[in-house]
C-alpha atoms as a PDB file:
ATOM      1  CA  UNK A   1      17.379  -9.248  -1.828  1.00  0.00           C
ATOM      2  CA  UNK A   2      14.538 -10.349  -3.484  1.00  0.00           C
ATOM      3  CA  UNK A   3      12.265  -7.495  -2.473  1.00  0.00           C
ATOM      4  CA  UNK A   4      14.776  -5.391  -4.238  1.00  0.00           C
ATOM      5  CA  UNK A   5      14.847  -7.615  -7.228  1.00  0.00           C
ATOM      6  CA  UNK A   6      13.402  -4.040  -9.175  1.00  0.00           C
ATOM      7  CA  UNK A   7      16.716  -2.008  -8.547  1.00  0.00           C
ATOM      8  CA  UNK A   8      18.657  -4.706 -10.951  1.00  0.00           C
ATOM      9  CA  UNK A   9      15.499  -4.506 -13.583  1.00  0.00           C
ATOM     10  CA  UNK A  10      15.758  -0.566 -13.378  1.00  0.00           C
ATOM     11  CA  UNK A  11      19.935  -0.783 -13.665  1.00  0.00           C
ATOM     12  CA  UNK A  12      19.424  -2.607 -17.078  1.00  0.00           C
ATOM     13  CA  UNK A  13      16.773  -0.615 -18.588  1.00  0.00           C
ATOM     14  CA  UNK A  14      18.944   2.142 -17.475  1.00  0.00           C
ATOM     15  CA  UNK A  15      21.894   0.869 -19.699  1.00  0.00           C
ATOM     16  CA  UNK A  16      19.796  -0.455 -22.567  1.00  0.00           C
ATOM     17  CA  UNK A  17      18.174   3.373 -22.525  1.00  0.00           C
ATOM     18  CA  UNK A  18      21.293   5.672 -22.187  1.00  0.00           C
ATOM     19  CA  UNK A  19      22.434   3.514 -25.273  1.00  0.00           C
ATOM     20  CA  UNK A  20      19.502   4.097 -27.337  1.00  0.00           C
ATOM     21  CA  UNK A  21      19.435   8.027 -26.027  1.00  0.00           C
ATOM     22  CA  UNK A  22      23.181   8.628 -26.965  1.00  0.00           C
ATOM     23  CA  UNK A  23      22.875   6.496 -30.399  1.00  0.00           C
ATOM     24  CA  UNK A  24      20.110   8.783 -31.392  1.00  0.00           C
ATOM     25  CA  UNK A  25      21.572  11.797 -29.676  1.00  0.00           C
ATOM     26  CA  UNK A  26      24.744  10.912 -32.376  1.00  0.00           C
ATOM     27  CA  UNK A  27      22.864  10.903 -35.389  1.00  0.00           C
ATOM     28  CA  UNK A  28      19.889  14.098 -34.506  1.00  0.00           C
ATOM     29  CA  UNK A  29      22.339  16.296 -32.315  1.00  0.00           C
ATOM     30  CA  UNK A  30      19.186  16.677 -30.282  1.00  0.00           C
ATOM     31  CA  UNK A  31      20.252  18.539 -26.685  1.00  0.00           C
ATOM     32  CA  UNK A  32      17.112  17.392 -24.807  1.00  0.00           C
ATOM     33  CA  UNK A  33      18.207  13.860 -26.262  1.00  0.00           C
ATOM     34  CA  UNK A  34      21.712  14.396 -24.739  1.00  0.00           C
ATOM     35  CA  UNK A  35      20.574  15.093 -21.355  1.00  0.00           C
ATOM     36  CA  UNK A  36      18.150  12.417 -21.245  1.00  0.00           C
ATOM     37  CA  UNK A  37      21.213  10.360 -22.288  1.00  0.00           C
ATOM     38  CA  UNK A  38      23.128  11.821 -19.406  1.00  0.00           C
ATOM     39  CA  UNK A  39      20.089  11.162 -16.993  1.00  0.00           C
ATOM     40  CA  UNK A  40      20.185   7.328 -17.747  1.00  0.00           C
ATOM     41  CA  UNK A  41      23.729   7.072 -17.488  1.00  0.00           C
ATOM     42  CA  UNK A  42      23.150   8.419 -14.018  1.00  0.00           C
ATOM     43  CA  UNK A  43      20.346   6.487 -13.173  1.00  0.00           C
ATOM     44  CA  UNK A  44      22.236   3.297 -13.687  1.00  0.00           C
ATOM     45  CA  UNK A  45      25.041   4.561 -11.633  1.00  0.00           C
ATOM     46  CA  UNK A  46      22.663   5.304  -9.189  1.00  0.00           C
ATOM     47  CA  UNK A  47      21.984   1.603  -9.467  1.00  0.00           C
ATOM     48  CA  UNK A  48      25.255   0.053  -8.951  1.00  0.00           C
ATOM     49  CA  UNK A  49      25.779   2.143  -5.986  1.00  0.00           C
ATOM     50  CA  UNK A  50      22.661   1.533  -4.425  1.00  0.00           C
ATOM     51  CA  UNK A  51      23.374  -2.535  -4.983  1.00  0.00           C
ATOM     52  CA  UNK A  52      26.531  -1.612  -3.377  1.00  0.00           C
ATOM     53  CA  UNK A  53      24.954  -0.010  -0.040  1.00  0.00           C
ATOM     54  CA  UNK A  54      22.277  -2.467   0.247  1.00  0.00           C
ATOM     55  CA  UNK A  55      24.838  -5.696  -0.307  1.00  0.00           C
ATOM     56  CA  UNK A  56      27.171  -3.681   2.477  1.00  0.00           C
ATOM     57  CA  UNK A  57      24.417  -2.999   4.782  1.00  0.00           C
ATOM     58  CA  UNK A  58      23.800  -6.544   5.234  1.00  0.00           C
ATOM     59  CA  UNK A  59      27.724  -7.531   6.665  1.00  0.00           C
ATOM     60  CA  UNK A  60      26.960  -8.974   9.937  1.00  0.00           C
ATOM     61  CA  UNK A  61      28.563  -6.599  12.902  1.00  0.00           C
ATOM     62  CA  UNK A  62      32.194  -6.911  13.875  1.00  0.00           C
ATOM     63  CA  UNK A  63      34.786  -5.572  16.145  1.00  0.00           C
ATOM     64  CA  UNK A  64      35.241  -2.778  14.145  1.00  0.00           C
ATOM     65  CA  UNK A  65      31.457  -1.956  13.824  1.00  0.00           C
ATOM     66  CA  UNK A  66      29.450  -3.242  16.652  1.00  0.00           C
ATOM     67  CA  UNK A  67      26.290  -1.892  15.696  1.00  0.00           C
ATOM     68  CA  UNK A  68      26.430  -3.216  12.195  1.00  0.00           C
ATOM     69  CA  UNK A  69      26.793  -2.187   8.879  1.00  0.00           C
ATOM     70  CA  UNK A  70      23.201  -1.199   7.765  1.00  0.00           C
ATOM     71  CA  UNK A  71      24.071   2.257   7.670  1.00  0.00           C
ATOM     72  CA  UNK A  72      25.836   1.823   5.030  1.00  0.00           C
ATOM     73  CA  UNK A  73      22.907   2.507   2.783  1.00  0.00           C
ATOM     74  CA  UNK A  74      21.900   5.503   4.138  1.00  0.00           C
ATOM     75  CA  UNK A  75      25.348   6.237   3.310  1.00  0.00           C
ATOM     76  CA  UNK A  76      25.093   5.817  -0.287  1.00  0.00           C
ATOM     77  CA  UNK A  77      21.358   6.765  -1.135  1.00  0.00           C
ATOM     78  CA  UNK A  78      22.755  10.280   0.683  1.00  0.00           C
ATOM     79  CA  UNK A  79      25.383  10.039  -2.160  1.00  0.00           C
ATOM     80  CA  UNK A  80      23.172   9.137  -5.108  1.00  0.00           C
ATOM     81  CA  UNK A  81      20.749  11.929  -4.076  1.00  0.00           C
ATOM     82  CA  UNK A  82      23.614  14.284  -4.493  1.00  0.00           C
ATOM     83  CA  UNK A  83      24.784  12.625  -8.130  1.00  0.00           C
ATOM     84  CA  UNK A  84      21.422  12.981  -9.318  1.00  0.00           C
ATOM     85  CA  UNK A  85      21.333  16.888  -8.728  1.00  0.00           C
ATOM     86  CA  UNK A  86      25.379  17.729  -9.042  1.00  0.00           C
ATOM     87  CA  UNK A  87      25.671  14.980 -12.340  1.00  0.00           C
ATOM     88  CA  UNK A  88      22.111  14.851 -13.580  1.00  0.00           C
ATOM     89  CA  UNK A  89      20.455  17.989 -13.010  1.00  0.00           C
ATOM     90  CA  UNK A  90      23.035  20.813 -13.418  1.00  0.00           C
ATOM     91  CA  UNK A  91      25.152  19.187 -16.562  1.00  0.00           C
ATOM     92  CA  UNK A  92      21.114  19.323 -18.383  1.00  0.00           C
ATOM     93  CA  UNK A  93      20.786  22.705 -17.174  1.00  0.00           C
ATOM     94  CA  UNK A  94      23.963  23.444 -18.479  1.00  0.00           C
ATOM     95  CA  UNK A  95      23.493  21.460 -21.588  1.00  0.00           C
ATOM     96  CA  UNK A  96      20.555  23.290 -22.303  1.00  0.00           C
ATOM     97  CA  UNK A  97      22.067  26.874 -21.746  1.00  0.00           C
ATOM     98  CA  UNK A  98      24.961  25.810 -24.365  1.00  0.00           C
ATOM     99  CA  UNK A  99      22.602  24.871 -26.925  1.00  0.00           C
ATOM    100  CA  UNK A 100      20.711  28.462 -26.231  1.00  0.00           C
ATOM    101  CA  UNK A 101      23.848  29.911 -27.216  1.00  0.00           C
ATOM    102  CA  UNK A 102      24.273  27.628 -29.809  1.00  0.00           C
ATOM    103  CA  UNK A 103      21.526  26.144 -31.171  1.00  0.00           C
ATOM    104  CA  UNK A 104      20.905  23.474 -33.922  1.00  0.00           C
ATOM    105  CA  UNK A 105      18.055  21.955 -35.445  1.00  0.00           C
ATOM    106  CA  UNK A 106      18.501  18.311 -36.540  1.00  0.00           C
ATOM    107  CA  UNK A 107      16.753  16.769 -39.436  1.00  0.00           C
ATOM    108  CA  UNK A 108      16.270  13.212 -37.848  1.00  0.00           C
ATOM    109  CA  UNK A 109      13.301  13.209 -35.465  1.00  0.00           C
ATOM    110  CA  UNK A 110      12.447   9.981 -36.577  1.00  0.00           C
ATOM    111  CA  UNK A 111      15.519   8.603 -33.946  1.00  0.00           C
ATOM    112  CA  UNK A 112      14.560  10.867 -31.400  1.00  0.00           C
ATOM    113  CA  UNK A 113      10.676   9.556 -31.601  1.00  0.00           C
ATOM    114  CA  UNK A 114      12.083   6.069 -32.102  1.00  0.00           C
ATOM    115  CA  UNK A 115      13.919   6.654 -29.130  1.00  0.00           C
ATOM    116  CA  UNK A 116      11.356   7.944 -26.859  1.00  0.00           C
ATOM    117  CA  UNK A 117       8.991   5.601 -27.334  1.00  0.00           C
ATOM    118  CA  UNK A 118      12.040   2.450 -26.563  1.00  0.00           C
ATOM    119  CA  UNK A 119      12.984   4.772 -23.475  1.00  0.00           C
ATOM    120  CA  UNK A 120       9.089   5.428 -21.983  1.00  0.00           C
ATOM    121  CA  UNK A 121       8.651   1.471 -22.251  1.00  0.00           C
ATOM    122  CA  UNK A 122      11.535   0.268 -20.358  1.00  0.00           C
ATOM    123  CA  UNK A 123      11.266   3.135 -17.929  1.00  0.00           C
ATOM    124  CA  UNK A 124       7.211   1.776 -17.280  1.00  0.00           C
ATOM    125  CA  UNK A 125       8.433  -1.362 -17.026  1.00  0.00           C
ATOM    126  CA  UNK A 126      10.677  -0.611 -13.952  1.00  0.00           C
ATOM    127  CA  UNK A 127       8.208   2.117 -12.791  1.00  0.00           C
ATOM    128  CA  UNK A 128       5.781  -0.407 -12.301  1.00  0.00           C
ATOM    129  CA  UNK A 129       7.849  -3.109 -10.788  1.00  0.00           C
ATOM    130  CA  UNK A 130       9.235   0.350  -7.825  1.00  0.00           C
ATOM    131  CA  UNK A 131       5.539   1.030  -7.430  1.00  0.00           C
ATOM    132  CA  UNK A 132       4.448  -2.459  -6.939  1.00  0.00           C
ATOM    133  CA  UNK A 133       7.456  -3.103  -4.039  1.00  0.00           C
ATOM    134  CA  UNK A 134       6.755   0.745  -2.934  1.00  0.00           C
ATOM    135  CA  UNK A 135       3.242   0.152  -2.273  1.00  0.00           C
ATOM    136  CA  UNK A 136       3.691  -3.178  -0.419  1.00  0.00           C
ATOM    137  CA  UNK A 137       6.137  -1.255   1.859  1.00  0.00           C
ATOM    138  CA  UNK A 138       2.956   1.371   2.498  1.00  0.00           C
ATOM    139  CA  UNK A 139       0.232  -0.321   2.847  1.00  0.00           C
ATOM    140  CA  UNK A 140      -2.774   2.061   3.275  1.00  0.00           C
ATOM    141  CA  UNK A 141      -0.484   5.197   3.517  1.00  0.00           C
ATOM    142  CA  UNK A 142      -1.107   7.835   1.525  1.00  0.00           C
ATOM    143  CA  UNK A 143       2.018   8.220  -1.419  1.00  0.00           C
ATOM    144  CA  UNK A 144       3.660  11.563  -0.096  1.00  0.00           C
ATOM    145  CA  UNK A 145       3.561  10.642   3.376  1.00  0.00           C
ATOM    146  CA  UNK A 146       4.806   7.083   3.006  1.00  0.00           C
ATOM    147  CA  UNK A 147       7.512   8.834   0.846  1.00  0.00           C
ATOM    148  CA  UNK A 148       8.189  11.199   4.064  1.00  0.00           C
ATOM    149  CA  UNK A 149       8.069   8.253   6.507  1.00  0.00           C
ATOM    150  CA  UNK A 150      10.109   5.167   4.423  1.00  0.00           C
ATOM    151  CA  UNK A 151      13.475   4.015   6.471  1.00  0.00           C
ATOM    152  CA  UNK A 152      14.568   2.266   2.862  1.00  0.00           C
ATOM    153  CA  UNK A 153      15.560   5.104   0.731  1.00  0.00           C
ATOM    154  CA  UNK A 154      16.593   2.736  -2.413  1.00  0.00           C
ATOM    155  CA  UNK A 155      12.570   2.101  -3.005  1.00  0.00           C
ATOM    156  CA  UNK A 156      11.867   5.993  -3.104  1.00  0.00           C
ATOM    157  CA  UNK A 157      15.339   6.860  -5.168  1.00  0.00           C
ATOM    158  CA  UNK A 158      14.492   4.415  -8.262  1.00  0.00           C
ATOM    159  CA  UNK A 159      10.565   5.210  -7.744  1.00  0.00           C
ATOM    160  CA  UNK A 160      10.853   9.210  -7.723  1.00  0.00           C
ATOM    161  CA  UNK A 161      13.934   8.520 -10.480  1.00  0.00           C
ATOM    162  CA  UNK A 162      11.371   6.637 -12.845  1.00  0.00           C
ATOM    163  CA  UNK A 163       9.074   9.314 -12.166  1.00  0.00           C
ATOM    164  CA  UNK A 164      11.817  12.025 -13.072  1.00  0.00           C
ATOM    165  CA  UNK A 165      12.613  10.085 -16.256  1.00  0.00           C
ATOM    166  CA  UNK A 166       8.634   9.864 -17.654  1.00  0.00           C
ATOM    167  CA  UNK A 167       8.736  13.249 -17.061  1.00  0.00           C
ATOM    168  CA  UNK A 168      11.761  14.281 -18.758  1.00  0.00           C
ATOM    169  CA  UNK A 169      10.623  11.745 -21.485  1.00  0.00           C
ATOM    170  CA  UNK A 170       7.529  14.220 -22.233  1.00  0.00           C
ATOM    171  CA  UNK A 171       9.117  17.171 -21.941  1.00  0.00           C
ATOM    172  CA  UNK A 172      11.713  15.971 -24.470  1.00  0.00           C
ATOM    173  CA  UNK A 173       9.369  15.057 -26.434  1.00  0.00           C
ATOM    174  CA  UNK A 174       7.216  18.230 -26.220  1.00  0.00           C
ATOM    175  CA  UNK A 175      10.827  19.967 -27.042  1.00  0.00           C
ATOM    176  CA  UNK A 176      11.648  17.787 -30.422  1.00  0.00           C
ATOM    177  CA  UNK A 177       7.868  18.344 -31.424  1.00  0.00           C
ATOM    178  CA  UNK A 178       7.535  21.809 -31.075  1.00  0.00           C
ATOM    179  CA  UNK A 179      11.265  22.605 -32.369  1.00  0.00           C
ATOM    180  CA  UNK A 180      10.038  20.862 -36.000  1.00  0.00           C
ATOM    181  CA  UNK A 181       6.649  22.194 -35.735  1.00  0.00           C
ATOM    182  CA  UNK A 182       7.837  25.414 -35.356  1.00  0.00           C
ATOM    183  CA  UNK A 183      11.432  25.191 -37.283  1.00  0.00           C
ATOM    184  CA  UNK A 184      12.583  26.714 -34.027  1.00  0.00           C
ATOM    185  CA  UNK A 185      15.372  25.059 -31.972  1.00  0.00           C
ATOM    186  CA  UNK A 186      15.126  26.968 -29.071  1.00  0.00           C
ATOM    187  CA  UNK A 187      12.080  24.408 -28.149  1.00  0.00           C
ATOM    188  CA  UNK A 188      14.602  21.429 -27.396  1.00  0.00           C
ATOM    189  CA  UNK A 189      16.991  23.807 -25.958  1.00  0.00           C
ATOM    190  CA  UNK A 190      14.598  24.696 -22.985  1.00  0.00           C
ATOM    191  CA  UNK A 191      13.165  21.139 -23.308  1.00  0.00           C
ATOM    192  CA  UNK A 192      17.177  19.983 -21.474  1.00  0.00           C
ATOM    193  CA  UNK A 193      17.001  23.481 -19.358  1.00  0.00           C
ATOM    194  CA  UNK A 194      13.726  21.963 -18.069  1.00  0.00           C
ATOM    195  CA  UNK A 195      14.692  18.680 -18.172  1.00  0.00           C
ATOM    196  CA  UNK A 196      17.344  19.717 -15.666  1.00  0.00           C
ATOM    197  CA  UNK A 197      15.384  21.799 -13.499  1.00  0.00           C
ATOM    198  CA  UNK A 198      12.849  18.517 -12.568  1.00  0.00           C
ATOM    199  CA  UNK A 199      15.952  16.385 -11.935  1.00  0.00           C
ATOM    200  CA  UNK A 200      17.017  19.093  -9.051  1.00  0.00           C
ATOM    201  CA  UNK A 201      13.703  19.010  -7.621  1.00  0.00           C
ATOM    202  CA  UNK A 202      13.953  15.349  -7.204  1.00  0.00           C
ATOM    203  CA  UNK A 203      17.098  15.238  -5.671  1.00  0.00           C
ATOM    204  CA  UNK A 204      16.145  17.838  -3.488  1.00  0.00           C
ATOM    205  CA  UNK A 205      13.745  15.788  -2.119  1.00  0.00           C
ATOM    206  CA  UNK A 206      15.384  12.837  -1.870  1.00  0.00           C
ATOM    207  CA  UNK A 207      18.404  14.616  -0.421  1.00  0.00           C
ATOM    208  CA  UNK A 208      16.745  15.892   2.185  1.00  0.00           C
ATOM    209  CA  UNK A 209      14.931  12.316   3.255  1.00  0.00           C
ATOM    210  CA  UNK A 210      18.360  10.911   3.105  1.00  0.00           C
ATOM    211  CA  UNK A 211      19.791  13.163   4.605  1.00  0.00           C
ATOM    212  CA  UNK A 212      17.658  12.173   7.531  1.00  0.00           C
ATOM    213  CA  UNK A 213      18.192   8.785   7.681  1.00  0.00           C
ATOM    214  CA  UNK A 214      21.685   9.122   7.656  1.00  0.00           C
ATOM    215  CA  UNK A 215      21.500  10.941  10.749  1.00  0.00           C
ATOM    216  CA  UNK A 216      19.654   9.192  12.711  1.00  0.00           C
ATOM    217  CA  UNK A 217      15.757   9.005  13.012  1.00  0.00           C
ATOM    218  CA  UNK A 218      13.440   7.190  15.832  1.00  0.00           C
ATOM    219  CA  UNK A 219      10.998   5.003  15.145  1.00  0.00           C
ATOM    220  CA  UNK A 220       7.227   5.997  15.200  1.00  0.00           C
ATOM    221  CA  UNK A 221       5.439   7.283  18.155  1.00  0.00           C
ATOM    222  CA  UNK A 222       3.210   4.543  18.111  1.00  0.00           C
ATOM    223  CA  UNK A 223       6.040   1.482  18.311  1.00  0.00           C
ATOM    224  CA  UNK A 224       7.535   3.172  21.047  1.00  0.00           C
ATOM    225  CA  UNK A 225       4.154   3.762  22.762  1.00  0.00           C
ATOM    226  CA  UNK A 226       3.592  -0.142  22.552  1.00  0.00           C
ATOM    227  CA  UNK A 227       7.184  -0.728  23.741  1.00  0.00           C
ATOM    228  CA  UNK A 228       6.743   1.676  27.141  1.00  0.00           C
ATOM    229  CA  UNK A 229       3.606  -0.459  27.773  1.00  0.00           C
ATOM    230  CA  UNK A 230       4.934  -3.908  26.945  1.00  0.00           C
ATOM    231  CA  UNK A 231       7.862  -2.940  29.046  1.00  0.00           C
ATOM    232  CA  UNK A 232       5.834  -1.326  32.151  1.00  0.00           C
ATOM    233  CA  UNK A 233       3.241  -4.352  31.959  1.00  0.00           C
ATOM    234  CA  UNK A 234       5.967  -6.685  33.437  1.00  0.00           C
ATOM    235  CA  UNK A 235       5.972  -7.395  37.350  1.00  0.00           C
ATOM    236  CA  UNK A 236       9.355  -5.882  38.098  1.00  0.00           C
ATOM    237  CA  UNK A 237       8.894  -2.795  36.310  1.00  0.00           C
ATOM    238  CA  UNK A 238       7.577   0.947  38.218  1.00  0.00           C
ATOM    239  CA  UNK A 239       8.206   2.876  34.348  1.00  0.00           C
ATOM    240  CA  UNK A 240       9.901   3.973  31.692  1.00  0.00           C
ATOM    241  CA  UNK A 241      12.100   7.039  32.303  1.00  0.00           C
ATOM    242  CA  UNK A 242      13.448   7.801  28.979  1.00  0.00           C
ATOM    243  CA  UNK A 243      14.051   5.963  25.500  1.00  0.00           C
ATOM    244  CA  UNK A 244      16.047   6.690  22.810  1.00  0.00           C
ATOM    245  CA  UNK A 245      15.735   4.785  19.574  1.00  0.00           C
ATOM    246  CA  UNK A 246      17.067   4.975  15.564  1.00  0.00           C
ATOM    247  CA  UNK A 247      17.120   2.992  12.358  1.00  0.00           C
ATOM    248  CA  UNK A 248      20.118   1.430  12.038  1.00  0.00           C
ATOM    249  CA  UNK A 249      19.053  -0.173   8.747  1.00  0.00           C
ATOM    250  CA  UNK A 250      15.572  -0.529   6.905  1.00  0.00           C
ATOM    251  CA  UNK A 251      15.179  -4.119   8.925  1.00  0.00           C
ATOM    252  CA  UNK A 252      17.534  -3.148  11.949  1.00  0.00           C
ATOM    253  CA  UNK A 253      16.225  -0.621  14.903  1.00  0.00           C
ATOM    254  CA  UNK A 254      18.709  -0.275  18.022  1.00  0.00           C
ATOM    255  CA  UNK A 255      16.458   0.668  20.811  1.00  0.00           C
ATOM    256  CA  UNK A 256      17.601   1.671  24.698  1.00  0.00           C
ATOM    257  CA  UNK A 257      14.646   1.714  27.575  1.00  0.00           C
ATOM    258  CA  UNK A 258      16.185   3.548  31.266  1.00  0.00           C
ATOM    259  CA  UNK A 259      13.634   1.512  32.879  1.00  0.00           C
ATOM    260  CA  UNK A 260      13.144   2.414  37.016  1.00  0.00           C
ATOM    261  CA  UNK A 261      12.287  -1.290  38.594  1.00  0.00           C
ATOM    262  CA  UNK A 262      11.227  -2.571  41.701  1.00  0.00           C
ATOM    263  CA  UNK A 263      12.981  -1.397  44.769  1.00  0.00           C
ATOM    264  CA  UNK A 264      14.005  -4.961  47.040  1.00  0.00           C
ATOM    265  CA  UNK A 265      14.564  -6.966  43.621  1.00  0.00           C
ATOM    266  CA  UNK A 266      18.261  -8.658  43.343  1.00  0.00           C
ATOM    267  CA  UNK A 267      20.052  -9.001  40.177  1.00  0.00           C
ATOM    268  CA  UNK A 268      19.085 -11.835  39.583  1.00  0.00           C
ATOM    269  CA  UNK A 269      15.946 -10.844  39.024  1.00  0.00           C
ATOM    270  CA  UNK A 270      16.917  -8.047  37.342  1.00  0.00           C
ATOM    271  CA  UNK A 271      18.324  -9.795  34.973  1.00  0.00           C
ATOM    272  CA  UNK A 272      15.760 -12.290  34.402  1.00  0.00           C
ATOM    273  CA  UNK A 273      13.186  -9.103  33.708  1.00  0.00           C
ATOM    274  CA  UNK A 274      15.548  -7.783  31.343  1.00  0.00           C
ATOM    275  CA  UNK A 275      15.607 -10.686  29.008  1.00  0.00           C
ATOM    276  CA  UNK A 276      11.856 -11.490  29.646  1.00  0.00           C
ATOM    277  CA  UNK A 277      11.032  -7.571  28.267  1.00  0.00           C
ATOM    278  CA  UNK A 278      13.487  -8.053  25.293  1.00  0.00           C
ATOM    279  CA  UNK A 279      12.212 -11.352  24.335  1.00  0.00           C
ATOM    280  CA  UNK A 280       8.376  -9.714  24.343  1.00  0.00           C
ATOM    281  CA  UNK A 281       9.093  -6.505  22.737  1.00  0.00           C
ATOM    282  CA  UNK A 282      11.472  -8.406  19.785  1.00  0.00           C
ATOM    283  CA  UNK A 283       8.243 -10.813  19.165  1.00  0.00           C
ATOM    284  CA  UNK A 284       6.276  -8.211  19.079  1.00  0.00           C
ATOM    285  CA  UNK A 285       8.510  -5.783  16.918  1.00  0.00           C
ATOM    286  CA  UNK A 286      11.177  -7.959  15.141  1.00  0.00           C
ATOM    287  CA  UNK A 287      12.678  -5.073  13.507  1.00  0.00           C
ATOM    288  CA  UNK A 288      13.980  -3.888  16.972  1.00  0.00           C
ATOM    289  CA  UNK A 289      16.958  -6.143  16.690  1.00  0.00           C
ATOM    290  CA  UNK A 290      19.471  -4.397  19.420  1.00  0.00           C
ATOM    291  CA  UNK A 291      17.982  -3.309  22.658  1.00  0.00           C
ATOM    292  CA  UNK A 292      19.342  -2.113  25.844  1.00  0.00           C
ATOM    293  CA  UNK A 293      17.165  -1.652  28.615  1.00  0.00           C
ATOM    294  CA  UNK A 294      18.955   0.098  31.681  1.00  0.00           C
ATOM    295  CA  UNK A 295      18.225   0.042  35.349  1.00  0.00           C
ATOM    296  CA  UNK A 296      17.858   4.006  36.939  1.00  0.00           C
ATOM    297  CA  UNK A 297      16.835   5.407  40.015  1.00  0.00           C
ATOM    298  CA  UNK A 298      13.335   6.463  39.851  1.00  0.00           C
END
């Protein structure tokens, strides 16, 4: 849980920010200060649910659920995606539009600067804290493609979500600026219409990453390379006919080998091979926590 320690930072900057957002949001009637409001209060749902999926992934397997319960957030980071476009992005977007209709200038910028600046703070704070434990998990991948190849979609959700919210931060900014430099509230109105538009972009993304988790993806080409050759280096082994592999969880990969072995061999021996190539591969890989290797005809 510790490596994770930034989701419970990011939940109460979250909640200290939609306070500050909607406080200011009271006194200025600012839109684009209303949606950003919105867009923390979503964030820090986003939170709670992604605590929830990660402390439910961890329940150790049971009757009911042999293979475990690490899907579980896969499960929810799918559903937090979705929040983040349905709640976040389309009520700004609609926010926005209302205010087009209906627009107001307030008087009170000072909040909404006040505000900003609290909000852009907390939100580096966590943004720096997602980065740090997103660029452990990468290494010496590039950003985008580490993005396109993580198996623990809670590190992109908050990172891409901070990113969203510095974003949305400027552009609400821009919109308060240019509305009073300009005496034209149409600025902050297209400030939440925009503010909106970057939030659905996000979630599209992470939606669609999710999304593939959820389902089911293998692990790299090159783990499964090593695996056929740790597995066709033992004595009793002719090949590997076909494996089939997926992420269970971030930590958990369920792996199955049909492996063709030695014609003459007994059980026994089988048996013995079986265990020696699981004991090899799993100190080799220990994500690969379930594995199933399968005796065919060649």
């Amino acid at each position: 849980m510790k490596s994770r320690i930034f989701i419970y930072i990011s939940l109460v900057a979250d909640l200290l920010i939609a306070a500050s957002k909607f406080t200011a949001a009271t006194f200025t009637g600012s839109s684009s200060m209303i949606s950003e409001g919105i867009h923390s209060v979503i964030d820090a749902i986003s939170q709670l649910l992604l605590i929830w999926g990660v402390k439910n992934s961890t329940r150790k397997a049971d009757p009911s659920r042999p293979f475990g319960y690490g899907k579980e957030l896969y499960f929810w980071s799918f559903i937090v995606s979705l929040m983040i476009f349905v709640l976040g992005g389309c009520v700004s977007v609609y926010q926005g539009i209302i205010r087009v209709e209906h627009p107001v200038l307030d008087a009170n910028e000072g909040w909404d600067y006040s505000v900003l600046g609290i909000a852009f703070i907390f939100t580096s704070i966590t943004f720096y804290y997602a980065s740090k434990a997103f660029n452990r998990q990468r290494g010496k991948v590039s950003f985008w493609k580490a993005v396109k190849l993580t198996k623990d979609p809670s590190t992109i959700i908050v990172l891409l979500g901070d990113v969203a919210d510095i974003l949305g931060l400027i552009v609400a900014f821009l919109g308060v600026f240019l509305g009073h430099l300009y005496h034209n509230p149409y600025y902050d109105s297209i400030a939440s219409i925009i503010i909106g538009l970057i939030l659905i972009a996000i979630s599209g993304l992470l939606v669609r990453e999710s999304k593939s988790l959820l389902l089911g993806e293998a692990t790299s080409r090159k783990t499964l390379h090593k695996v056929i050759m740790i597995t066709q280096a033992d004595e009793a082994v002719i090949k590997v006919k076909k494996h089939f592999s997926t992420y269970m969880s971030p930590e958990d990969i369920l792996l199955q080998l049909n492996t063709v072995f030695k014609d003459g061999l007994t059980t026994r021996q089988i048996t013995d091979a079986i265990e020696r190539i699981t004991k090899t591969i799993q100190d080799e890989f220990p994500k690969i926590k379930q594995i199933f290797i399968e005796p065919v005809k060649g």
